[in-house]
PDB file of N, CA and C in Angstrom:
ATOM      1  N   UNK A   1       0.847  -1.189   0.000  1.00  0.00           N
ATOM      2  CA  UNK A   1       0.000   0.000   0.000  1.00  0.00           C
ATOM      3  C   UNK A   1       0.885   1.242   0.000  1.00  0.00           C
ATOM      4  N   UNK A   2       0.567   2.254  -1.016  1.00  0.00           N
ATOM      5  CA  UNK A   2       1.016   3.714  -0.868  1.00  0.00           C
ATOM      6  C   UNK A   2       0.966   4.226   0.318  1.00  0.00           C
ATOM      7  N   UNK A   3       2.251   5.006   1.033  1.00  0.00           N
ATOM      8  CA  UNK A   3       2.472   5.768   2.295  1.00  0.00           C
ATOM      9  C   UNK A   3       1.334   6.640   1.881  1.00  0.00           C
ATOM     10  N   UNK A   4       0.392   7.001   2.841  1.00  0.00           N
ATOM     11  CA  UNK A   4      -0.571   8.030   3.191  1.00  0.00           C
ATOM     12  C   UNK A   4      -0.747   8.718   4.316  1.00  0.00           C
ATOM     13  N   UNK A   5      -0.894  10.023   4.505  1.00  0.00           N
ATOM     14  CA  UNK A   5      -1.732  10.658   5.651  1.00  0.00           C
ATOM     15  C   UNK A   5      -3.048   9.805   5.660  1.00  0.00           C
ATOM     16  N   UNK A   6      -2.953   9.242   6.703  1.00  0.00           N
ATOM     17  CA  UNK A   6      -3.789   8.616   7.593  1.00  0.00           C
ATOM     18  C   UNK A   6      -4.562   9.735   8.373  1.00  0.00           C
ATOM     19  N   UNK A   7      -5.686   9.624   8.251  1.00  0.00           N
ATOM     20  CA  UNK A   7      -6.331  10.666   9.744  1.00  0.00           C
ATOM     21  C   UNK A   7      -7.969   9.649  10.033  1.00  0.00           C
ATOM     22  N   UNK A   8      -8.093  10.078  11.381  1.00  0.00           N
ATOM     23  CA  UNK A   8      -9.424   9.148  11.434  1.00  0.00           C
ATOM     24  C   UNK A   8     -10.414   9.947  11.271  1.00  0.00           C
ATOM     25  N   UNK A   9     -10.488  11.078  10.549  1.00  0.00           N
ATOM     26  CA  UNK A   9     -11.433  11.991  10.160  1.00  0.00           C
ATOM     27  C   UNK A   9     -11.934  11.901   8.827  1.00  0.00           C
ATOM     28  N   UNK A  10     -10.802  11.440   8.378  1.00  0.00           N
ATOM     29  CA  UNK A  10     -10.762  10.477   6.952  1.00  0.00           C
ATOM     30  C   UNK A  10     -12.562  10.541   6.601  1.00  0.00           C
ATOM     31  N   UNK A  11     -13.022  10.470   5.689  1.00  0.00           N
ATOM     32  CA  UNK A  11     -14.170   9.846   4.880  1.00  0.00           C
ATOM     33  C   UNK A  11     -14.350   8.463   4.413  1.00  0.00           C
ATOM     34  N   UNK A  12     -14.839   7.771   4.556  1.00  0.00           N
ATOM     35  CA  UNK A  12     -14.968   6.862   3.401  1.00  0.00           C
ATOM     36  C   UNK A  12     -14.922   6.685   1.960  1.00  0.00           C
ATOM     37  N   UNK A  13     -13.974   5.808   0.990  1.00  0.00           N
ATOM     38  CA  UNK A  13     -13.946   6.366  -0.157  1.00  0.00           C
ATOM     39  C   UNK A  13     -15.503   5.640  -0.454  1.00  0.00           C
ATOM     40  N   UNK A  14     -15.656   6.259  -1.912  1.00  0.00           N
ATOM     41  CA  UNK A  14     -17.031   6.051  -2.514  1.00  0.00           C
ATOM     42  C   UNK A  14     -16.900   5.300  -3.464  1.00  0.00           C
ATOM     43  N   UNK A  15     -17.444   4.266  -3.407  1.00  0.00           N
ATOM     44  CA  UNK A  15     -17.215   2.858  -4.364  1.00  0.00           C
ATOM     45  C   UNK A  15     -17.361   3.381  -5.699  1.00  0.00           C
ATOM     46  N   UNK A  16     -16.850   3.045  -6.419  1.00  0.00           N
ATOM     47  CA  UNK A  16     -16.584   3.365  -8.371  1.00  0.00           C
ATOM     48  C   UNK A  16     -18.099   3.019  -8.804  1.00  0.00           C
ATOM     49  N   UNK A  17     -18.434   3.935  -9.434  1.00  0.00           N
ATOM     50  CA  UNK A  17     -20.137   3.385 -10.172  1.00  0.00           C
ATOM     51  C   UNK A  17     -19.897   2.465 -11.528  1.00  0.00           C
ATOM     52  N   UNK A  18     -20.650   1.933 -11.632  1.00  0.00           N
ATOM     53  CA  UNK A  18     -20.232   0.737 -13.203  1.00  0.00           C
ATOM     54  C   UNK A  18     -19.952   1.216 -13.998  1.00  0.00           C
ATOM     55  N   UNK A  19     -20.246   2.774 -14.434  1.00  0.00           N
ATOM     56  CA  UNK A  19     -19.047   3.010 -15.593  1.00  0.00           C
ATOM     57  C   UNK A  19     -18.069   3.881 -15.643  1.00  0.00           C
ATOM     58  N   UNK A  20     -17.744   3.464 -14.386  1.00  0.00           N
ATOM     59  CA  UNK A  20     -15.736   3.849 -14.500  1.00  0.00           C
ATOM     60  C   UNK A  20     -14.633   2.582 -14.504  1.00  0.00           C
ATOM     61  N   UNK A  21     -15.169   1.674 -14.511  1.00  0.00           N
ATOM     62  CA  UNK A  21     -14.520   0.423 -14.669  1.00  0.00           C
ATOM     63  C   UNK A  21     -14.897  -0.162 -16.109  1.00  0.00           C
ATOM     64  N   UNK A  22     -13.789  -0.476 -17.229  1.00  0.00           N
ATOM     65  CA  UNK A  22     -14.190  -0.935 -18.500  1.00  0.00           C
ATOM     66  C   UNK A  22     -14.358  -2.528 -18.116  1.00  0.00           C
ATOM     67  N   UNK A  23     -13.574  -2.961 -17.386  1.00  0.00           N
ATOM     68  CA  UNK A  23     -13.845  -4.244 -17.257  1.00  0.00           C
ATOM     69  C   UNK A  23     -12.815  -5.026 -18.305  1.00  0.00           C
ATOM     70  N   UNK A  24     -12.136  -4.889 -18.742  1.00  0.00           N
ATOM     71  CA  UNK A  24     -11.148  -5.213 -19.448  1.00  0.00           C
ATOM     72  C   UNK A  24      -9.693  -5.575 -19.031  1.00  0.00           C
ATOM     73  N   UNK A  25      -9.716  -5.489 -17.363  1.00  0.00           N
ATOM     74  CA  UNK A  25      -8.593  -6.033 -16.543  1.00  0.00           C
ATOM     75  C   UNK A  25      -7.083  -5.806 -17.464  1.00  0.00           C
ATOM     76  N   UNK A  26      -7.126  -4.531 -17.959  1.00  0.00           N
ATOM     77  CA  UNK A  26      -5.601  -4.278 -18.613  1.00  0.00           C
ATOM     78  C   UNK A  26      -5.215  -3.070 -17.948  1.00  0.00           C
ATOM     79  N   UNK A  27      -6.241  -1.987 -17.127  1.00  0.00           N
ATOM     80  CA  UNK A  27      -6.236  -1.029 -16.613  1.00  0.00           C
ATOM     81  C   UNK A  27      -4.935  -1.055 -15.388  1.00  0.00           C
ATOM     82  N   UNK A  28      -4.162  -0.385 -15.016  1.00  0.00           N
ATOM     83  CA  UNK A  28      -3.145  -0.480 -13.965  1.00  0.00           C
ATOM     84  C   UNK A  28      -2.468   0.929 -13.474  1.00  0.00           C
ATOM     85  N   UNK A  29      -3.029   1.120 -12.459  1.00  0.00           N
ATOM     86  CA  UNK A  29      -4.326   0.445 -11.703  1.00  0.00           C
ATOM     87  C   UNK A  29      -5.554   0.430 -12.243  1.00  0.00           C
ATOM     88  N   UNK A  30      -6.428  -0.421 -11.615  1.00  0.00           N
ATOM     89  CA  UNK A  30      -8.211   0.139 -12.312  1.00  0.00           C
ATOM     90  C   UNK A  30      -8.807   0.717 -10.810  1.00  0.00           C
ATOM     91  N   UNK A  31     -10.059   1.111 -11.383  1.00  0.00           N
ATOM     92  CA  UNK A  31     -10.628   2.078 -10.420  1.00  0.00           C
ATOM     93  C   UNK A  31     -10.695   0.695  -8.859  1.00  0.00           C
ATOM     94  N   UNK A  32     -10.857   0.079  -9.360  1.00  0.00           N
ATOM     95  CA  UNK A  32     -10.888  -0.733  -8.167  1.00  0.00           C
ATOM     96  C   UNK A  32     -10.192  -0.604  -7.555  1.00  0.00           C
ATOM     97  N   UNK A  33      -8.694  -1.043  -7.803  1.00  0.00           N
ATOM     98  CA  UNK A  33      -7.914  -1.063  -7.192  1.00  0.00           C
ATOM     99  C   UNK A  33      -7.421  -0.460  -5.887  1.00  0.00           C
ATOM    100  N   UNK A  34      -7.711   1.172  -6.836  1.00  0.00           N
ATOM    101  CA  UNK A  34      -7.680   2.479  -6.049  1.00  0.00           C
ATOM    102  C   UNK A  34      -8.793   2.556  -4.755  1.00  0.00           C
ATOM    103  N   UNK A  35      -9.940   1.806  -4.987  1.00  0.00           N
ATOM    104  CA  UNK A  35     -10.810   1.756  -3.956  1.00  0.00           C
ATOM    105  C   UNK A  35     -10.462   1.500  -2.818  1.00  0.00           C
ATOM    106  N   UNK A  36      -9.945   0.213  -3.387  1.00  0.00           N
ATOM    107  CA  UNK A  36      -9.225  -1.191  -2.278  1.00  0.00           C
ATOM    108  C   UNK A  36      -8.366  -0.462  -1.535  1.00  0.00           C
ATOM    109  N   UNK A  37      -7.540   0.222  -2.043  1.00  0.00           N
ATOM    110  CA  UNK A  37      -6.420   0.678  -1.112  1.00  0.00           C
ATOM    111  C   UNK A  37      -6.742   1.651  -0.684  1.00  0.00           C
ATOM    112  N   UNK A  38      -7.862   2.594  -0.642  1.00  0.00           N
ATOM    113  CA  UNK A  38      -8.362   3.777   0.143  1.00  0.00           C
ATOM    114  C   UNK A  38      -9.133   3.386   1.247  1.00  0.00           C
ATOM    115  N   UNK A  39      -9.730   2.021   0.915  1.00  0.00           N
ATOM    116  CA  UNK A  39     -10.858   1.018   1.818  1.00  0.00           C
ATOM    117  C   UNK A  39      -9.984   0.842   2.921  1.00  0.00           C
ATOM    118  N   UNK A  40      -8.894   0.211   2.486  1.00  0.00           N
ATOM    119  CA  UNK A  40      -8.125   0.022   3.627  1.00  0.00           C
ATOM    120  C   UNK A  40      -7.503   0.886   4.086  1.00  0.00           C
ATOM    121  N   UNK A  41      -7.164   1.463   3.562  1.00  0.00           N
ATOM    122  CA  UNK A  41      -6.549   2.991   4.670  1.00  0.00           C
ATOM    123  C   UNK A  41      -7.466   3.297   5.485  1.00  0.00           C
ATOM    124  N   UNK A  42      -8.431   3.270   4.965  1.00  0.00           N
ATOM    125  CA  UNK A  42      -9.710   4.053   6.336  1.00  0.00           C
ATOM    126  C   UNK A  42     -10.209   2.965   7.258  1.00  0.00           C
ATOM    127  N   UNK A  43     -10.211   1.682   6.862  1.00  0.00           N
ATOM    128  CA  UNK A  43     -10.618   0.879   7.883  1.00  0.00           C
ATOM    129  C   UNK A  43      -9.103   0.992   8.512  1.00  0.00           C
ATOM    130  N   UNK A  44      -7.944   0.804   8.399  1.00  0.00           N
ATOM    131  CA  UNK A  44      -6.851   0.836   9.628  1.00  0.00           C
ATOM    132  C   UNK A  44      -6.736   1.958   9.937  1.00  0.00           C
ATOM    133  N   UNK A  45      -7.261   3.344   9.490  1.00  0.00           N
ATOM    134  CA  UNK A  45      -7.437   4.718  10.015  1.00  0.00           C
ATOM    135  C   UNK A  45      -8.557   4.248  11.649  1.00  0.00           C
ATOM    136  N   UNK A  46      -9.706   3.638  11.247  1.00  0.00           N
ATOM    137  CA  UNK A  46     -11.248   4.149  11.867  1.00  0.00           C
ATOM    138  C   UNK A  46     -11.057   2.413  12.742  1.00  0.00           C
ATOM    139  N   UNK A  47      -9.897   1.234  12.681  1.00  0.00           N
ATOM    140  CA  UNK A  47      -9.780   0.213  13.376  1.00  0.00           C
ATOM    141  C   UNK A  47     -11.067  -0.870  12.600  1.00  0.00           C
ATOM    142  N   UNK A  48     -11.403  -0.823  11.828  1.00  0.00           N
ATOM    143  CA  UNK A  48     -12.510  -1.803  11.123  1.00  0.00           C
ATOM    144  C   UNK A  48     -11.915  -2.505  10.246  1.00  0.00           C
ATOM    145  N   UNK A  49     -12.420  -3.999  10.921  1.00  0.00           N
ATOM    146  CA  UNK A  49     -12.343  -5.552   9.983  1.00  0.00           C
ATOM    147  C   UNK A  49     -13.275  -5.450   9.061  1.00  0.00           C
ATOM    148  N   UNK A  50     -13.573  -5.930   8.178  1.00  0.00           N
ATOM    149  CA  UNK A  50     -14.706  -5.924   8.085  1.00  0.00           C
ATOM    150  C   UNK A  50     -14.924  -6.745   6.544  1.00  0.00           C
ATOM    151  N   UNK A  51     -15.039  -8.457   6.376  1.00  0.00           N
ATOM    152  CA  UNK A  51     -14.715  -8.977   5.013  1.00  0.00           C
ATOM    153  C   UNK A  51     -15.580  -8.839   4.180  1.00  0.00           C
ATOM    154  N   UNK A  52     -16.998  -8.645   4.791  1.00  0.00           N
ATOM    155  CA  UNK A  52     -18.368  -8.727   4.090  1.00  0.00           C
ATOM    156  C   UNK A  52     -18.157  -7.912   2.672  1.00  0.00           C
ATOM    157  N   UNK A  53     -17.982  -6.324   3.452  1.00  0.00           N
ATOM    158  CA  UNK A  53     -17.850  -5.320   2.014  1.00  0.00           C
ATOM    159  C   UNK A  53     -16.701  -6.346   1.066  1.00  0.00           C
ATOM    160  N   UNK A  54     -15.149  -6.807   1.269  1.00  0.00           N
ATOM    161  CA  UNK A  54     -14.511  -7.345   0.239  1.00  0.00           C
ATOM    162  C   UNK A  54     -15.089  -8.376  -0.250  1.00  0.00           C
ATOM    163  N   UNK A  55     -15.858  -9.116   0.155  1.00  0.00           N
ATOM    164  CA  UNK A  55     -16.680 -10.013  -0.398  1.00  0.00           C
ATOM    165  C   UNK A  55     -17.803  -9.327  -1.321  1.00  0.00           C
ATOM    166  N   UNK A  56     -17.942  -8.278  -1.368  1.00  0.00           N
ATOM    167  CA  UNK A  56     -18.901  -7.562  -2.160  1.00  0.00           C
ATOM    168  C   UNK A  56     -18.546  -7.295  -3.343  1.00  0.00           C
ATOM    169  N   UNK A  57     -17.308  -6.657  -3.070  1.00  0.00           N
ATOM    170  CA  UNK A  57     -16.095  -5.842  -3.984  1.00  0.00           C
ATOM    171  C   UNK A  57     -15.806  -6.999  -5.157  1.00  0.00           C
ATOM    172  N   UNK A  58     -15.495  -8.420  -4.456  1.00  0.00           N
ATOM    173  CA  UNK A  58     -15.406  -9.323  -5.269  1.00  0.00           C
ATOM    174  C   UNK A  58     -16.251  -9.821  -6.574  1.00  0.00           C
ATOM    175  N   UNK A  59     -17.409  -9.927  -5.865  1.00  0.00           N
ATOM    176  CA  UNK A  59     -18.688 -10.607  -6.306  1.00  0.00           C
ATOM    177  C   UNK A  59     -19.099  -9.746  -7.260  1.00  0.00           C
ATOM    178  N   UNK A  60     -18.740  -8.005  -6.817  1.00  0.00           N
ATOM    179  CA  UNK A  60     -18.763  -7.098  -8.319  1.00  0.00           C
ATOM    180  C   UNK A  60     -18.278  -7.158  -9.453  1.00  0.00           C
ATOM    181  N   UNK A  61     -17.249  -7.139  -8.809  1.00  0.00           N
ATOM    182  CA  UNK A  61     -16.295  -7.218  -9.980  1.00  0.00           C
ATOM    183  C   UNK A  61     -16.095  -8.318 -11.049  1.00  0.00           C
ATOM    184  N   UNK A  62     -16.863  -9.734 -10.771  1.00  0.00           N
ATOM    185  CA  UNK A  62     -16.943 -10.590 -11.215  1.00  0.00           C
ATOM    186  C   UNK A  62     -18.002 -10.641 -12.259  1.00  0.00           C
ATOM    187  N   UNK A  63     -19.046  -9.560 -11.632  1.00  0.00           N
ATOM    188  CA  UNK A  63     -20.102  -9.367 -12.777  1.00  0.00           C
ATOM    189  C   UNK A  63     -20.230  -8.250 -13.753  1.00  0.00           C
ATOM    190  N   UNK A  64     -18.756  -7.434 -13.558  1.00  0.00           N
ATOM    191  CA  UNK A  64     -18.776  -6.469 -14.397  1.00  0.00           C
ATOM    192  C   UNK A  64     -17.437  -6.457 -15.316  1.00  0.00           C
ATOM    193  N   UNK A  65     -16.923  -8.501 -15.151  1.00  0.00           N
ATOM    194  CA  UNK A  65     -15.970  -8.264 -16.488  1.00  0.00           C
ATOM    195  C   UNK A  65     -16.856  -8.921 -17.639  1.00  0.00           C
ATOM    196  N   UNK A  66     -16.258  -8.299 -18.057  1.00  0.00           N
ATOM    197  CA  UNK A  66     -17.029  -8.862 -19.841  1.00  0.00           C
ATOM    198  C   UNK A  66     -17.138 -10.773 -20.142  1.00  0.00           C
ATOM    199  N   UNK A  67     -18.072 -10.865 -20.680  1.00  0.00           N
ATOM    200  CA  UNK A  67     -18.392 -12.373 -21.027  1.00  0.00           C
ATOM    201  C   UNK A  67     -18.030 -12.333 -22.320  1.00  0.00           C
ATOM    202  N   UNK A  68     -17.594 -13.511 -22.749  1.00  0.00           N
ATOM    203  CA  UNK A  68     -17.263 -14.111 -24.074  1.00  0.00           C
ATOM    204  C   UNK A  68     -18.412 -14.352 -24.711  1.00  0.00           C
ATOM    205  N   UNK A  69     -18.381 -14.121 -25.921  1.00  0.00           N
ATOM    206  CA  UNK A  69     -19.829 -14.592 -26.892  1.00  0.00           C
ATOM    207  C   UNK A  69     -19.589 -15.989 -27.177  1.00  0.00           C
ATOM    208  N   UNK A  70     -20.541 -16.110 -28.326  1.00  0.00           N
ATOM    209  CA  UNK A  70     -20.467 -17.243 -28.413  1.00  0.00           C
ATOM    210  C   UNK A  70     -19.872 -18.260 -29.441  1.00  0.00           C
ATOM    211  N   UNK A  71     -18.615 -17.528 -29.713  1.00  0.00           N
ATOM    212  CA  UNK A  71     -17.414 -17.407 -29.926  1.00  0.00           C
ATOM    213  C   UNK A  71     -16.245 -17.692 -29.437  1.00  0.00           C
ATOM    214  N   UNK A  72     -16.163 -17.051 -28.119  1.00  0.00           N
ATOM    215  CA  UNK A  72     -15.320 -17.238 -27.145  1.00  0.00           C
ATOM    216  C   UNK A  72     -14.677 -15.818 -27.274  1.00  0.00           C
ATOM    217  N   UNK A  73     -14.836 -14.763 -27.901  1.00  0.00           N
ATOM    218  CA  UNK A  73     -14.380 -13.769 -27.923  1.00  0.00           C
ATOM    219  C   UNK A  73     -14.871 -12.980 -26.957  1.00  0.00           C
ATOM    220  N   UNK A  74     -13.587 -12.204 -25.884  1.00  0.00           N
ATOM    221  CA  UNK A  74     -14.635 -10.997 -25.211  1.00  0.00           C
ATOM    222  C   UNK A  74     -13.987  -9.594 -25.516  1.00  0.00           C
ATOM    223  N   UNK A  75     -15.436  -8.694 -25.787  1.00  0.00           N
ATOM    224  CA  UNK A  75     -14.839  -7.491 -26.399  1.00  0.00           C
ATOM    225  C   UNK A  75     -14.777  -6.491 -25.257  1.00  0.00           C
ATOM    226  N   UNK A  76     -14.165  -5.510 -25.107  1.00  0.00           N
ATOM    227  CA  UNK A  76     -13.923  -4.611 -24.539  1.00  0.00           C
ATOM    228  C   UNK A  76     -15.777  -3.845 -23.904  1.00  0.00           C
ATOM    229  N   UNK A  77     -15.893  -3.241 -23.299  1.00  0.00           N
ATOM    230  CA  UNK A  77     -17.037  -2.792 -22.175  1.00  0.00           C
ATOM    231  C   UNK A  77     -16.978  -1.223 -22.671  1.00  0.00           C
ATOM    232  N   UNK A  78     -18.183  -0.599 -23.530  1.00  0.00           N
ATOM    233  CA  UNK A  78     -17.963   0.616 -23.201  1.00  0.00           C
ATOM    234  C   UNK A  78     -19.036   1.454 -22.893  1.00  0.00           C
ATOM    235  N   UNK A  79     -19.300   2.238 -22.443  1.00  0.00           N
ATOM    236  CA  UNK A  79     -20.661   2.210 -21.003  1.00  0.00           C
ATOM    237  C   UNK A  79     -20.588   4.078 -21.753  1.00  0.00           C
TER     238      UNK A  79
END
């Protein structure tokens, strides 16, 4: 994780809406990413475990990469 000012006044970051992520997993970082590591800054800022939300994060992201046709080709996501 990137060195950050930490403060526990901190905000919560605000989860990425579906179309800022193409879904094309070539992005580096992708908006996710950036989530993830703000998520966690503020939960070790504010002392919160908490797997449920990464279990969320997951389960998103799983439904917002692109499917293969029926082909097997998957094309790029553009929203």
């Amino acid at each position: 994780m990137k060195e950050q000012n930490i403060s526990k006044n901190m905000m919560k970051p605000k989860r990425p809406e579906s179309n800022e992520c193409c879904g094309s997993g070539s992005c580096c970082p992708c908006v996710w990413d950036d989530y993830r590591e703000k998520l966690k800054a503020w939960r070790l800022a504010n002392n919160i475990a908490d797997d449920v939300e990464n279990e969320q994060l997951a389960n998103n992201q799983e439904q917002n990469k692109p499917k293969p046709d029926d082909k097997g080709r998957v094309w790029p996501v553009f929203r």
